[in-house]
C-alpha atoms as a PDB file:
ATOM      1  CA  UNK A   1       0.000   0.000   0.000  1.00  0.00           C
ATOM      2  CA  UNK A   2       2.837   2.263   1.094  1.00  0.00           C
ATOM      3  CA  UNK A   3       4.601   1.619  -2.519  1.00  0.00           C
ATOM      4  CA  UNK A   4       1.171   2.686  -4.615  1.00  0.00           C
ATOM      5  CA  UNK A   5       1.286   5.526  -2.372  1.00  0.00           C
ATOM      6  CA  UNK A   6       4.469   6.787  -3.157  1.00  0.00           C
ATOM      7  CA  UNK A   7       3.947   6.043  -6.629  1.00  0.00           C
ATOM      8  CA  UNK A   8       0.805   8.268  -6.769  1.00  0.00           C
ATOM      9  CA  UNK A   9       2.463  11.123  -4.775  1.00  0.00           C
ATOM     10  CA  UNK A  10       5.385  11.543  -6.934  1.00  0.00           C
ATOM     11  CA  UNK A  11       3.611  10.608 -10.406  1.00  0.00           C
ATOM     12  CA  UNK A  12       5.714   7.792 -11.063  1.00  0.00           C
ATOM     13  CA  UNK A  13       4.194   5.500 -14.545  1.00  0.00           C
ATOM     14  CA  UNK A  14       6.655   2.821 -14.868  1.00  0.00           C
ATOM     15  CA  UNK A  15       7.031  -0.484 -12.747  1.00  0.00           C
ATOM     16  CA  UNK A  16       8.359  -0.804  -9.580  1.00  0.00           C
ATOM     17  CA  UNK A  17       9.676  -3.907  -8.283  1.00  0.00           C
ATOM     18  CA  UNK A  18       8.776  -5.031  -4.490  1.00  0.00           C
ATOM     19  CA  UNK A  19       9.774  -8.545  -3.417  1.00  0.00           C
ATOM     20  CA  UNK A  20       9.778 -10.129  -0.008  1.00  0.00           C
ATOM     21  CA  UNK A  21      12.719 -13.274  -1.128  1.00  0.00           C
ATOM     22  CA  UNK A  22      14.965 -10.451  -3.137  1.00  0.00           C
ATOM     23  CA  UNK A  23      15.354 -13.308  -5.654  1.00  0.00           C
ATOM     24  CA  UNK A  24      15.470 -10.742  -8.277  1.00  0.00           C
ATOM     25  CA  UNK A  25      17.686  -8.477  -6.440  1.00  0.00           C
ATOM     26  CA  UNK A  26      19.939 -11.175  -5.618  1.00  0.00           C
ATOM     27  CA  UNK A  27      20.397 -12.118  -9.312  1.00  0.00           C
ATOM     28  CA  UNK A  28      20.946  -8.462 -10.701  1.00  0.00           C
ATOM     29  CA  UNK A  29      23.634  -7.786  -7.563  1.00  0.00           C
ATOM     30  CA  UNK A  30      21.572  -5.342  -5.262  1.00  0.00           C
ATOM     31  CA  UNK A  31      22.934  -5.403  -2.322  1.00  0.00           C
ATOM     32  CA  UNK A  32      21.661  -1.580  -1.164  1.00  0.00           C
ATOM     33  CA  UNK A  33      18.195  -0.014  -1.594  1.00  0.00           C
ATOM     34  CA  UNK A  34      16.686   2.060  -3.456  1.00  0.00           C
ATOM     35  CA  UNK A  35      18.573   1.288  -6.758  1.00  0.00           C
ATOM     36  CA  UNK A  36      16.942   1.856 -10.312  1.00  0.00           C
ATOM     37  CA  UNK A  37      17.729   0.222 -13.280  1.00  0.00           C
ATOM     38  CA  UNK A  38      17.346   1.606 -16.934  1.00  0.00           C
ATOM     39  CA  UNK A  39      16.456  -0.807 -19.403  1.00  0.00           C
ATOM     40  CA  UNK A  40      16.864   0.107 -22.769  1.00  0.00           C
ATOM     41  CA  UNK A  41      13.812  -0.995 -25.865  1.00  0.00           C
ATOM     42  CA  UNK A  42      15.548  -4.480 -26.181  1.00  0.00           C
ATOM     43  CA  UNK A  43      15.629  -5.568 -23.028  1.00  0.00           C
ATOM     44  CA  UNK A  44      19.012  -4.972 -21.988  1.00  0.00           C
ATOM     45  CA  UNK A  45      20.183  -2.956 -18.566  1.00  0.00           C
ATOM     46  CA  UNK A  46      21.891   0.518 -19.560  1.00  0.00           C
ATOM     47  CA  UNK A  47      22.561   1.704 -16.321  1.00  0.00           C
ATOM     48  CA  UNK A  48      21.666   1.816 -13.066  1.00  0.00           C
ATOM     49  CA  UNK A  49      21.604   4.680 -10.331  1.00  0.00           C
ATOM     50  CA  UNK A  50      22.762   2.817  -6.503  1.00  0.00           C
ATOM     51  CA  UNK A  51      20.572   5.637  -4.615  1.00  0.00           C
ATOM     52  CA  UNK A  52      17.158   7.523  -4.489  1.00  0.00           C
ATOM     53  CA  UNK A  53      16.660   9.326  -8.213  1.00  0.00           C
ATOM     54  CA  UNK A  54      14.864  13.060  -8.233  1.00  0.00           C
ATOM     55  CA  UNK A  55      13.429  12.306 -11.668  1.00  0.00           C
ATOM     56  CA  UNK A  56      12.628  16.329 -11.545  1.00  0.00           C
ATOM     57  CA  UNK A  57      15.854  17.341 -12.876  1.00  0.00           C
ATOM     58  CA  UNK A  58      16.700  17.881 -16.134  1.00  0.00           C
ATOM     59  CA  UNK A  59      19.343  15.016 -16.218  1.00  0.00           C
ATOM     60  CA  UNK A  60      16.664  12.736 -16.047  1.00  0.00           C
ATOM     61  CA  UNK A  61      14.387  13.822 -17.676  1.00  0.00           C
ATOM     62  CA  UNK A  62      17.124  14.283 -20.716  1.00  0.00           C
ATOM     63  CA  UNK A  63      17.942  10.307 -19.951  1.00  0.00           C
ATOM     64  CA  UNK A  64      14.106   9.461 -19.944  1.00  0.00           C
ATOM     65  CA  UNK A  65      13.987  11.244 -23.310  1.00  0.00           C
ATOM     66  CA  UNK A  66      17.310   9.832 -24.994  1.00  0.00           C
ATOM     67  CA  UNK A  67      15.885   6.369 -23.849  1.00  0.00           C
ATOM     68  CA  UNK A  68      12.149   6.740 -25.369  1.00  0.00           C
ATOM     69  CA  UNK A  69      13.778   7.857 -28.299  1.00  0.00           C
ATOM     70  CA  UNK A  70      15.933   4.552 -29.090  1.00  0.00           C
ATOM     71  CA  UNK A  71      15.687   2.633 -32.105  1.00  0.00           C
ATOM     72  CA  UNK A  72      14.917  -0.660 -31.358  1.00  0.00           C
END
């Protein structure tokens, strides 16, 4: 509930991953929380950030666009 919260507060559209075993996590190498990782149109991990993301600042936003804006 706390997570659909959050997501509603700060306008967030794309998925979220929550998971009680950290199976996921433990295959990908997280090891800290919160970490985000960009995935590109084919699937493959571009980057990832290893702390909390303001997705306000231009940066981001510049990433977001660069990103939606990949051939596939």
């Amino acid at each position: 509930k706390d997570l659909i919260k959050y997501k509603k507060e700060h306008h967030i559209s794309f998925p979220i991953l929550f998971e009680e075993d950290a199976a996921v996590a433990t295959a990908y190498g997280v090891w800290n929380r919160p970490q985000t990782f960009f995935i590109n149109r084919e699937g493959k991990i571009f980057g990832r950030a290893l702390k909390e993301v303001d997705w306000t600042t231009k940066n981001m936003k510049d990433l977001m666009e660069y990103l939606l804006k990949e051939k596939k």
